[in-house]
C-alpha atoms as a PDB file:
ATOM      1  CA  UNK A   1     127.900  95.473  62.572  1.00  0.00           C
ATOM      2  CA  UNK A   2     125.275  95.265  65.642  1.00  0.00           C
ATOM      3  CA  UNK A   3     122.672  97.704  65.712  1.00  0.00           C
ATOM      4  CA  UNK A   4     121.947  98.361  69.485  1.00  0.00           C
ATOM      5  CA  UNK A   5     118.314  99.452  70.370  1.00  0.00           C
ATOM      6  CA  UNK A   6     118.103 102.020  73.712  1.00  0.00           C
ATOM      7  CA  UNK A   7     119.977 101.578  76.569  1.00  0.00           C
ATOM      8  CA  UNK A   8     120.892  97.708  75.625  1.00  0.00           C
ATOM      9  CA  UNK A   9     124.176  96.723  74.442  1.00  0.00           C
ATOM     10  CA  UNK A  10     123.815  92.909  74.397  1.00  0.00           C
ATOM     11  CA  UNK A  11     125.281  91.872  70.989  1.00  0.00           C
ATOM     12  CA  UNK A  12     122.853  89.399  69.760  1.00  0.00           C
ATOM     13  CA  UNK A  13     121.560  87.937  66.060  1.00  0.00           C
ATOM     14  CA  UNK A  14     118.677  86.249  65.224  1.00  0.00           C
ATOM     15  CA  UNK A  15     119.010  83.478  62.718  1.00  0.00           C
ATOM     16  CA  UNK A  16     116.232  82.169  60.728  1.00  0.00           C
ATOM     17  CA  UNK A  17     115.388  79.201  58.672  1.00  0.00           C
ATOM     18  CA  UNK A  18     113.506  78.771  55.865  1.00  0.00           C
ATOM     19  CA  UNK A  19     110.698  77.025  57.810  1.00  0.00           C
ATOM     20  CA  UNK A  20     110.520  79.685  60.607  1.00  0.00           C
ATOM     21  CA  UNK A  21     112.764  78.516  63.049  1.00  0.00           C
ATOM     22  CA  UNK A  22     114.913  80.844  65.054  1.00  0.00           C
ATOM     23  CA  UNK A  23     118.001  80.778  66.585  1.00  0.00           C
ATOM     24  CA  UNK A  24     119.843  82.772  68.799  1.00  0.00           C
ATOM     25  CA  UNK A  25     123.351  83.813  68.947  1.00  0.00           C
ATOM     26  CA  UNK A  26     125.174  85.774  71.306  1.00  0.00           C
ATOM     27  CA  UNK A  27     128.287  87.189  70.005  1.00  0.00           C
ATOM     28  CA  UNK A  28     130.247  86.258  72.783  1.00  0.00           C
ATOM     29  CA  UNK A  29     129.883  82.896  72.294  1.00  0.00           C
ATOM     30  CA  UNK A  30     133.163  81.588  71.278  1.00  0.00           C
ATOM     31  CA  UNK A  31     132.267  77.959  69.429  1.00  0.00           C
ATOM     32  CA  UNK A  32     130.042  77.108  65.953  1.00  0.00           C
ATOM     33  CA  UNK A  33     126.450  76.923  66.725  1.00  0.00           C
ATOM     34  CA  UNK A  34     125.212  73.163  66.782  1.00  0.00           C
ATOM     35  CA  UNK A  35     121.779  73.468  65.335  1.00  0.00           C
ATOM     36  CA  UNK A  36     118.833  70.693  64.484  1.00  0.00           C
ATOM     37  CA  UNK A  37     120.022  72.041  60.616  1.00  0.00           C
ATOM     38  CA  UNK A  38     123.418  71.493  60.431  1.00  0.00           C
ATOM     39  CA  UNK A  39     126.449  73.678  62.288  1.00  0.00           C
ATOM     40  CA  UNK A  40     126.917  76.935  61.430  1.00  0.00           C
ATOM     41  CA  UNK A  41     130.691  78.890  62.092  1.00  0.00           C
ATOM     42  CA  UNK A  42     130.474  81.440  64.492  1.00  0.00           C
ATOM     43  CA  UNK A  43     132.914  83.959  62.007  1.00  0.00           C
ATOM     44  CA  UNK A  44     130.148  83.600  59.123  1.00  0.00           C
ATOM     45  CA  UNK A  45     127.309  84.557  61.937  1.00  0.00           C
ATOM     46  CA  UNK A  46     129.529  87.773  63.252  1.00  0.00           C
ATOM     47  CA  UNK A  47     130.708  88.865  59.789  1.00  0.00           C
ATOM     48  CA  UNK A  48     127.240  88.712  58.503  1.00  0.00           C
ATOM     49  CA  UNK A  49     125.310  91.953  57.436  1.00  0.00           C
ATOM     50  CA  UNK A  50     121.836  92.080  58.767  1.00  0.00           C
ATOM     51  CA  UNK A  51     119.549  90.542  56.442  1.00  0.00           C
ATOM     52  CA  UNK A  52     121.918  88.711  54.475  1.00  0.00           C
ATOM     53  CA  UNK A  53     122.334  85.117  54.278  1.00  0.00           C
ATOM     54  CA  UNK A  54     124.054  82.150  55.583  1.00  0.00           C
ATOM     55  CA  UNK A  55     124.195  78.532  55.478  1.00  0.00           C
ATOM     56  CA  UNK A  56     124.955  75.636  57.922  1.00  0.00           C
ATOM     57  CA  UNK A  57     127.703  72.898  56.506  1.00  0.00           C
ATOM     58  CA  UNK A  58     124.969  71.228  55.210  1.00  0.00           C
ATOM     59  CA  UNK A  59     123.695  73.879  52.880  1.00  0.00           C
ATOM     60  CA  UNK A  60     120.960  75.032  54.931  1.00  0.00           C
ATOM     61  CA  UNK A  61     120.163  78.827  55.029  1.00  0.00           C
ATOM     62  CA  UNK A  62     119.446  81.134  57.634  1.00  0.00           C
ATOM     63  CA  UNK A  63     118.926  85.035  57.404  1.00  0.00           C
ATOM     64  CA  UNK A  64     120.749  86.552  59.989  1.00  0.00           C
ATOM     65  CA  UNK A  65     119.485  89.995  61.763  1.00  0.00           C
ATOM     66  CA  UNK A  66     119.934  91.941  64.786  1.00  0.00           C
ATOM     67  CA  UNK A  67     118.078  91.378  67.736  1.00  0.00           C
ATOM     68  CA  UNK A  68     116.261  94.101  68.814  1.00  0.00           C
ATOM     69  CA  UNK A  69     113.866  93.903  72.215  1.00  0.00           C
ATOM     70  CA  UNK A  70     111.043  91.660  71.203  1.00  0.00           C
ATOM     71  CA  UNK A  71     113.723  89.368  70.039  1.00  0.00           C
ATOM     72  CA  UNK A  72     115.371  89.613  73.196  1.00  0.00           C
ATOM     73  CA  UNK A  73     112.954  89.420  75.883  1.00  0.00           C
ATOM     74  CA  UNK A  74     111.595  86.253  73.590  1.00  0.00           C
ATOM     75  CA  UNK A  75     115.423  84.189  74.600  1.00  0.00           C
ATOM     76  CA  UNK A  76     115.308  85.025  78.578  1.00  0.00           C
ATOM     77  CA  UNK A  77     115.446  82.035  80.659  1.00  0.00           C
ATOM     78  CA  UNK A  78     111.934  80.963  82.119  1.00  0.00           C
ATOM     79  CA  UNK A  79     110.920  79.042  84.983  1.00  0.00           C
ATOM     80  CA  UNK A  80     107.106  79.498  86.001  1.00  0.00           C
ATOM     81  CA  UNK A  81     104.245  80.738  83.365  1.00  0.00           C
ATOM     82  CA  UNK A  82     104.819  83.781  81.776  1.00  0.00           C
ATOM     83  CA  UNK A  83     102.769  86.623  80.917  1.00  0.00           C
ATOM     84  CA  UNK A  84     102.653  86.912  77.337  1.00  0.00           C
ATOM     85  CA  UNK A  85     103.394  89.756  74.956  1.00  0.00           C
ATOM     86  CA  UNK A  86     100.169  89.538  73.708  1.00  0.00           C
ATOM     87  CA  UNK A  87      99.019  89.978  77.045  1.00  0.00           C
ATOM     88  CA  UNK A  88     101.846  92.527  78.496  1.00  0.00           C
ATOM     89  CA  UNK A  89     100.516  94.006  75.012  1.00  0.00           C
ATOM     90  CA  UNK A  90      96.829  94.861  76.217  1.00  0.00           C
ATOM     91  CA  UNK A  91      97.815  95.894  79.798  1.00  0.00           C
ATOM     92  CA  UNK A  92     100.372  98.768  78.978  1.00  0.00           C
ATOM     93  CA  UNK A  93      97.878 100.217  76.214  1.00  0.00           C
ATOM     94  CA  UNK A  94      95.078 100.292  78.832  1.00  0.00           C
ATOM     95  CA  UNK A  95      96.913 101.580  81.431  1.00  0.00           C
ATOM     96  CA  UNK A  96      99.083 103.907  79.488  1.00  0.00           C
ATOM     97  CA  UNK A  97     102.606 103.048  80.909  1.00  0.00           C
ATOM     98  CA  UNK A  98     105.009 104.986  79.983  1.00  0.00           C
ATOM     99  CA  UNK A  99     108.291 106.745  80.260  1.00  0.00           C
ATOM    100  CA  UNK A 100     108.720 108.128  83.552  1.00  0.00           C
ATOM    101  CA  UNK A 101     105.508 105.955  85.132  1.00  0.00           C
ATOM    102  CA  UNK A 102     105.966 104.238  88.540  1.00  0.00           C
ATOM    103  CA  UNK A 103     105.084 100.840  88.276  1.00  0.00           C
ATOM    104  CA  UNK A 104     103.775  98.111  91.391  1.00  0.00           C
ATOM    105  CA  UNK A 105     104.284  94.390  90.053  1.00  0.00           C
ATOM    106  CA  UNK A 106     103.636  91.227  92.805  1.00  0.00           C
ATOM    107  CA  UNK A 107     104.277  87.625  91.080  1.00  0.00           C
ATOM    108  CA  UNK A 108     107.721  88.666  89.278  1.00  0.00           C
ATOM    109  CA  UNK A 109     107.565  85.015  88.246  1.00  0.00           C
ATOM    110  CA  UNK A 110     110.153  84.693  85.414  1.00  0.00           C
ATOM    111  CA  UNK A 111     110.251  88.136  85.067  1.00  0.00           C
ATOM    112  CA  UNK A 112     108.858  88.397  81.517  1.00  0.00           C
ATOM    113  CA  UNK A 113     106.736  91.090  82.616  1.00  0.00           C
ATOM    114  CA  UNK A 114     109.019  93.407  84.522  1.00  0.00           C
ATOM    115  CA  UNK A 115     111.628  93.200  81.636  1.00  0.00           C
ATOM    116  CA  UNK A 116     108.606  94.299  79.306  1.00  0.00           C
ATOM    117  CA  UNK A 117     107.060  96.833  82.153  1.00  0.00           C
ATOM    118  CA  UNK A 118     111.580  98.531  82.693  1.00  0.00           C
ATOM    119  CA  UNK A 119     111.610  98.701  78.688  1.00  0.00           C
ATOM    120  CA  UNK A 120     107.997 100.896  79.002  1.00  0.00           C
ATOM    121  CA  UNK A 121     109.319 103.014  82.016  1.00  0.00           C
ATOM    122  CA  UNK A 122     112.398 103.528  81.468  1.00  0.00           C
ATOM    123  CA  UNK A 123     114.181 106.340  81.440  1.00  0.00           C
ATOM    124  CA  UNK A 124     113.200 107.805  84.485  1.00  0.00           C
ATOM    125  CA  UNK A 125     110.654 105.701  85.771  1.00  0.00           C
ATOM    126  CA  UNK A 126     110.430 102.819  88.054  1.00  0.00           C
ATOM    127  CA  UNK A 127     108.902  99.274  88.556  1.00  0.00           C
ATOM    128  CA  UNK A 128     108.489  97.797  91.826  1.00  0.00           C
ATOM    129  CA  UNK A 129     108.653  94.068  91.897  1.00  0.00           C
ATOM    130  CA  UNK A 130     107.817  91.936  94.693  1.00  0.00           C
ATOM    131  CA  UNK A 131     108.356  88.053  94.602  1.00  0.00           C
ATOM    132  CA  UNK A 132     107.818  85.927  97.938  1.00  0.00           C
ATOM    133  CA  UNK A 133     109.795  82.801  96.378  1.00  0.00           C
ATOM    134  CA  UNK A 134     113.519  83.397  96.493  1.00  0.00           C
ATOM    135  CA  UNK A 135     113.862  80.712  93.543  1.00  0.00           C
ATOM    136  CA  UNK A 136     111.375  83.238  91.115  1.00  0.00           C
ATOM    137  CA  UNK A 137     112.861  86.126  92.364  1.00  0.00           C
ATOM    138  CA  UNK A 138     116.526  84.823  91.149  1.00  0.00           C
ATOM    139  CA  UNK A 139     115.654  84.036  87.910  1.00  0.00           C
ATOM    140  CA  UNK A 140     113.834  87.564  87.628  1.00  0.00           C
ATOM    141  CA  UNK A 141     117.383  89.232  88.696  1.00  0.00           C
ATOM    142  CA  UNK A 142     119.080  87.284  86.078  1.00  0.00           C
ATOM    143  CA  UNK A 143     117.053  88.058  83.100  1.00  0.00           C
ATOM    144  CA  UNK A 144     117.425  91.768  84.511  1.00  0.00           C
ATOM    145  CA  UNK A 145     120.836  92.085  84.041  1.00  0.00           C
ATOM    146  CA  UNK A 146     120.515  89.702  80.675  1.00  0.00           C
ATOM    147  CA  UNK A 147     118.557  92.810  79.280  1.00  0.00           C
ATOM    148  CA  UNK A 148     120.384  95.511  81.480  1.00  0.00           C
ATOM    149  CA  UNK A 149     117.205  96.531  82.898  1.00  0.00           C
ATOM    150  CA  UNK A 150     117.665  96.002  86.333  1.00  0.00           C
ATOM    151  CA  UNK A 151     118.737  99.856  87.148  1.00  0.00           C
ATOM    152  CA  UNK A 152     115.075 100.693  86.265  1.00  0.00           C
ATOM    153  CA  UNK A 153     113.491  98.000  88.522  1.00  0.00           C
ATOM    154  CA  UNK A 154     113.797  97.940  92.695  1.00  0.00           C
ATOM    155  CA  UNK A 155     112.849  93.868  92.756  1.00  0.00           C
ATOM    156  CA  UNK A 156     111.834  92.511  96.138  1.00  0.00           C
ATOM    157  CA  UNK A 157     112.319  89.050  97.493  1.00  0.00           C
ATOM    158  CA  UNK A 158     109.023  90.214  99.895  1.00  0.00           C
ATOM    159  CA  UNK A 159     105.509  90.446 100.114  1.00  0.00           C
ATOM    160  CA  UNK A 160     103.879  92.641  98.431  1.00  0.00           C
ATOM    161  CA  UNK A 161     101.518  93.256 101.833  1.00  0.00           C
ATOM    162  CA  UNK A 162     104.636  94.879 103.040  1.00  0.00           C
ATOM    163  CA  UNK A 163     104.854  97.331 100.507  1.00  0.00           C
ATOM    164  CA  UNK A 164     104.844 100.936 101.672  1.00  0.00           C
ATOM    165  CA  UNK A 165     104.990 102.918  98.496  1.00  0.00           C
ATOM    166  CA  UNK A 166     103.055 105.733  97.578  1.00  0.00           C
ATOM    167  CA  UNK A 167     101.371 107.527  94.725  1.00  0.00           C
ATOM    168  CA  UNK A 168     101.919 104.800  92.194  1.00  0.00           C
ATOM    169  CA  UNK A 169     101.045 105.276  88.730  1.00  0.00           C
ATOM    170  CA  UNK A 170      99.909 101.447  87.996  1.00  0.00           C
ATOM    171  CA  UNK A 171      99.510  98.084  90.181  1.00  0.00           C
ATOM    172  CA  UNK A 172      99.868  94.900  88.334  1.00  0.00           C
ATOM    173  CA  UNK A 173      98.902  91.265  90.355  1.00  0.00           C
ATOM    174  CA  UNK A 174      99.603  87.858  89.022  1.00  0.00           C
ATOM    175  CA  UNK A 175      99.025  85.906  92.240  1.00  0.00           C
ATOM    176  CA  UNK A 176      96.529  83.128  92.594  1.00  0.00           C
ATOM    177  CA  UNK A 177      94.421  85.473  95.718  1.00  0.00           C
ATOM    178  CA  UNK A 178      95.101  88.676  94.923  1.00  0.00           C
ATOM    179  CA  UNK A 179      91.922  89.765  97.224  1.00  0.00           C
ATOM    180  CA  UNK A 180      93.926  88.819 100.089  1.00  0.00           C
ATOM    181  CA  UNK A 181      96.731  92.020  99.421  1.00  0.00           C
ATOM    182  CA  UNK A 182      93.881  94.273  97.608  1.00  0.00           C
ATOM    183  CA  UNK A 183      93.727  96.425  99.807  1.00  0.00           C
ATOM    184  CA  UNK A 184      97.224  96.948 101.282  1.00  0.00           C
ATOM    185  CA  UNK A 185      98.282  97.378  97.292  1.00  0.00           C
ATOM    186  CA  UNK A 186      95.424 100.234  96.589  1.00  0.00           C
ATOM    187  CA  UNK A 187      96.753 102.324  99.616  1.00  0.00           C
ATOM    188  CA  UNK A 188      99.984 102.381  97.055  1.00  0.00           C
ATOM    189  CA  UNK A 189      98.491 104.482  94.228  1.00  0.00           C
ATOM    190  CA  UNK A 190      97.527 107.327  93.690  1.00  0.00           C
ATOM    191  CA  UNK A 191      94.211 108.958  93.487  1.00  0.00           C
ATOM    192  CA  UNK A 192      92.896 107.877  90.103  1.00  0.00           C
ATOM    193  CA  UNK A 193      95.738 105.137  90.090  1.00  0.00           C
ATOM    194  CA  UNK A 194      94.999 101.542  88.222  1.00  0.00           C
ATOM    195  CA  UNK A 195      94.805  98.104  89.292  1.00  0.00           C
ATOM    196  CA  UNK A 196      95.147  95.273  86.953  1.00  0.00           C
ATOM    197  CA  UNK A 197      95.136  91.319  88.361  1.00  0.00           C
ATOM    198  CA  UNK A 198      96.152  88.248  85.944  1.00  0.00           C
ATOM    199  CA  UNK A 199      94.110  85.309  86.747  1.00  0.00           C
ATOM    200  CA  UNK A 200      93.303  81.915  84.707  1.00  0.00           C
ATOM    201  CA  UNK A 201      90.536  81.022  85.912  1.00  0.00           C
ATOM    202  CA  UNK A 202      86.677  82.305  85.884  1.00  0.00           C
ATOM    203  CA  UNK A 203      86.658  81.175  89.820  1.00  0.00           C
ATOM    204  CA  UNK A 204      89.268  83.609  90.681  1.00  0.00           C
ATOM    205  CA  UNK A 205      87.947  86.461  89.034  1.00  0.00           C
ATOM    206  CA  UNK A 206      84.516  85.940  90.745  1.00  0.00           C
ATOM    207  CA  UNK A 207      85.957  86.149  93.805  1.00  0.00           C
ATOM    208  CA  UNK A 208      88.397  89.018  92.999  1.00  0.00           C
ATOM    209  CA  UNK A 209      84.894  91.073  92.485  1.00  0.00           C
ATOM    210  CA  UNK A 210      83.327  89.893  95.144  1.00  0.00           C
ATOM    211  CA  UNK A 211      86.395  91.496  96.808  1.00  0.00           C
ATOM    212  CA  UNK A 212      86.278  94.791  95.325  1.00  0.00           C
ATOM    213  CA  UNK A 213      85.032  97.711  97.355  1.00  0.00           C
ATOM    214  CA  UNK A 214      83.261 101.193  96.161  1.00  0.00           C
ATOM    215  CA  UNK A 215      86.745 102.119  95.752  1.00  0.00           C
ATOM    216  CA  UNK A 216      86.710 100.404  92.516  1.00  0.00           C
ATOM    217  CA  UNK A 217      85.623 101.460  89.041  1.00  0.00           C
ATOM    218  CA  UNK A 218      85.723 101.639  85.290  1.00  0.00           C
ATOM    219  CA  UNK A 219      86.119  97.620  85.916  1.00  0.00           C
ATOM    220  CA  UNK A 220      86.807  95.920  82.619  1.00  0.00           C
ATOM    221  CA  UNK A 221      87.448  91.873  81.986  1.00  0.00           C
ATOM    222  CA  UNK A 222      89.539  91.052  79.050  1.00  0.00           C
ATOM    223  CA  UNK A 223      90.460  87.923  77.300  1.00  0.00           C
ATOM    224  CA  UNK A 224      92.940  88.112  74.523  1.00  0.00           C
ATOM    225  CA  UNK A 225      93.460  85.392  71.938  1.00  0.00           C
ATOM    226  CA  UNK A 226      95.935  85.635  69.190  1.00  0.00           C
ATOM    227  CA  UNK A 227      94.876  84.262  65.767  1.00  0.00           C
ATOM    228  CA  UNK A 228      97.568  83.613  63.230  1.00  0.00           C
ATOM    229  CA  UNK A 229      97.030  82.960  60.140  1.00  0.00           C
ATOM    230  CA  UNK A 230      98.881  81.422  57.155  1.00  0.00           C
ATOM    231  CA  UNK A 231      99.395  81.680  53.401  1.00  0.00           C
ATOM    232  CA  UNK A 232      99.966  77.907  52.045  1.00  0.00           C
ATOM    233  CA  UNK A 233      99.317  77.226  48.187  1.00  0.00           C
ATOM    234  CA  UNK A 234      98.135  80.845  47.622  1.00  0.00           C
ATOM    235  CA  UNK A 235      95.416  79.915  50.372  1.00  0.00           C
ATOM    236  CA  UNK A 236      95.052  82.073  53.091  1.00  0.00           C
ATOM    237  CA  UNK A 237      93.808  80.330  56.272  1.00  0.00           C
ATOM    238  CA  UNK A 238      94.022  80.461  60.077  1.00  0.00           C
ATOM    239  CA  UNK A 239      97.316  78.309  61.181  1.00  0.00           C
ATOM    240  CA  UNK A 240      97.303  76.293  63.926  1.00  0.00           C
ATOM    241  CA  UNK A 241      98.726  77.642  66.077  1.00  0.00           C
ATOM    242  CA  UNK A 242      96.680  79.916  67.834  1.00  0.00           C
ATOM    243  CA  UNK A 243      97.782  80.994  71.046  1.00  0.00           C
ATOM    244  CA  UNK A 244      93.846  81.099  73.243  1.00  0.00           C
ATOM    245  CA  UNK A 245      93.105  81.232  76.555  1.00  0.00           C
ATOM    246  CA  UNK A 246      96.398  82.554  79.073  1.00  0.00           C
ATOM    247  CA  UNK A 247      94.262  84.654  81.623  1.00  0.00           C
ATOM    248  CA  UNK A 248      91.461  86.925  82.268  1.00  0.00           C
ATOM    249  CA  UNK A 249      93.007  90.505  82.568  1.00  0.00           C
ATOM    250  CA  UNK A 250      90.730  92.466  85.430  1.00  0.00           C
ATOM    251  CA  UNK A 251      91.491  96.420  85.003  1.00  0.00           C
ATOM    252  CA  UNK A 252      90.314  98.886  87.631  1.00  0.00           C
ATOM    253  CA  UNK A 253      90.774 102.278  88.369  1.00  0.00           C
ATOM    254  CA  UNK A 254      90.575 103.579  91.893  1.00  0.00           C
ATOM    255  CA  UNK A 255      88.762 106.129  93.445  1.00  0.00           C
END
């Protein structure tokens, strides 16, 4: 049995190997799963109960569970740089988005984001996602519909400049000048509204302050690196592989 979390209904497992690795499985996938441990029938992955285990014809085990988002936004197809979840992470808790919250993205980009930002708003809010390259803005349709979000997101092959919405909650930029649209994108929120620009390097976010205007304020820089650590021989140490530098996130309110 799947268990289906919210509004999706895409019937996926999650396998997972005794060293970590993880597979995924879509149920409608017809043929056995040809995997670096062995192949694995797709009747012993369907019939499985979650958490229960199941081995390849080579003995290897996997425990198989149902996919729930995180698992799912983790297996859409990506093209350009994504914004991480440990990222995404920091920039819905200091904005507060949230159900019902009308939502300004520009640099859709793989779409990693707006399928994280459509989980947040959804169900009666909106994102608004603009993406000038008709390749990006594709492959952000496609994991959409993947993750039947796409009824809470109006995507844009556009530019953002053009954008003539008002009294937005929340505007979100991951382009490489984002000074050059600042302005047009402010006259989208609302009084009080936030701003928050994704940018890797210390250059850009020099100039992105030079840029900013009285309008501006309660500006905050964050950097966000995720530390793992592991338990090996009853030692516990950091692992290595620590996910550092992404992007400075720049968060603004506007007055």
């Amino acid at each position: 049995m799947f268990l289906f979390f919210g509004i999706f209904a895409i019937p996926m497992r999650i396998l997972i190997g005794s060293e970590g690795k993880r597979i995924y499985f879509n149920e409608t996938t017809k043929n056995d799963l040809q995997t670096y441990a062995g192949v694995i029938k797709q009747k012993d992955i369907i019939k499985a109960k979650p958490g229960s285990k199941i081995k390849s014809h080579i003995g290897k085990e996997f425990i198989v569970l149902d996919a729930d988002f995180v698992d799912k936004i983790k297996s859409i197809r990506r093209g350009p740089q994504i914004i991480t979840l440990k990222d995404s992470g920091i920039i819905s808790s200091y904005t507060g988005i949230g159900p019902g919250s009308k939502v300004l993205e520009a640099g859709s980009g793989s779409g990693m984001l707006t399928c994280y930002l459509a989980n947040l708003v959804r169900p009666n809010g909106k994102v608004l996602s603009y993406e000038i390259r008709e390749d990006f803005y594709k492959l952000t349709k496609e994991n959409l519909e993947k993750l039947e979000l796409d009824k809470f997101v109006e995507l844009k092959n556009s530019d953002v400049s053009k954008s003539k919405e008002k009294n937005l909650d929340v505007a979100i930029l991951d382009l490489p000048e984002p000074w050059n649209v600042l302005y047009s994108v402010m006259k989208t929120l609302k009084p009080g509204g936030r701003m928050v620009f994704y940018l890797p390097t210390t250059n850009q976010v020099i100039k992105l302050l030079e840029s900013f205007g009285e309008e501006f304020t309660d500006i905050k820089i964050i950097e966000v690196i995720e530390r793992r650590w592991q338990d090996k021989a009853g030692a516990l140490r950091p692992g290595n592989d620590e996910m550092g530098h992404t992007g400075f996130i720049i968060f603004s309110r506007i007055v």
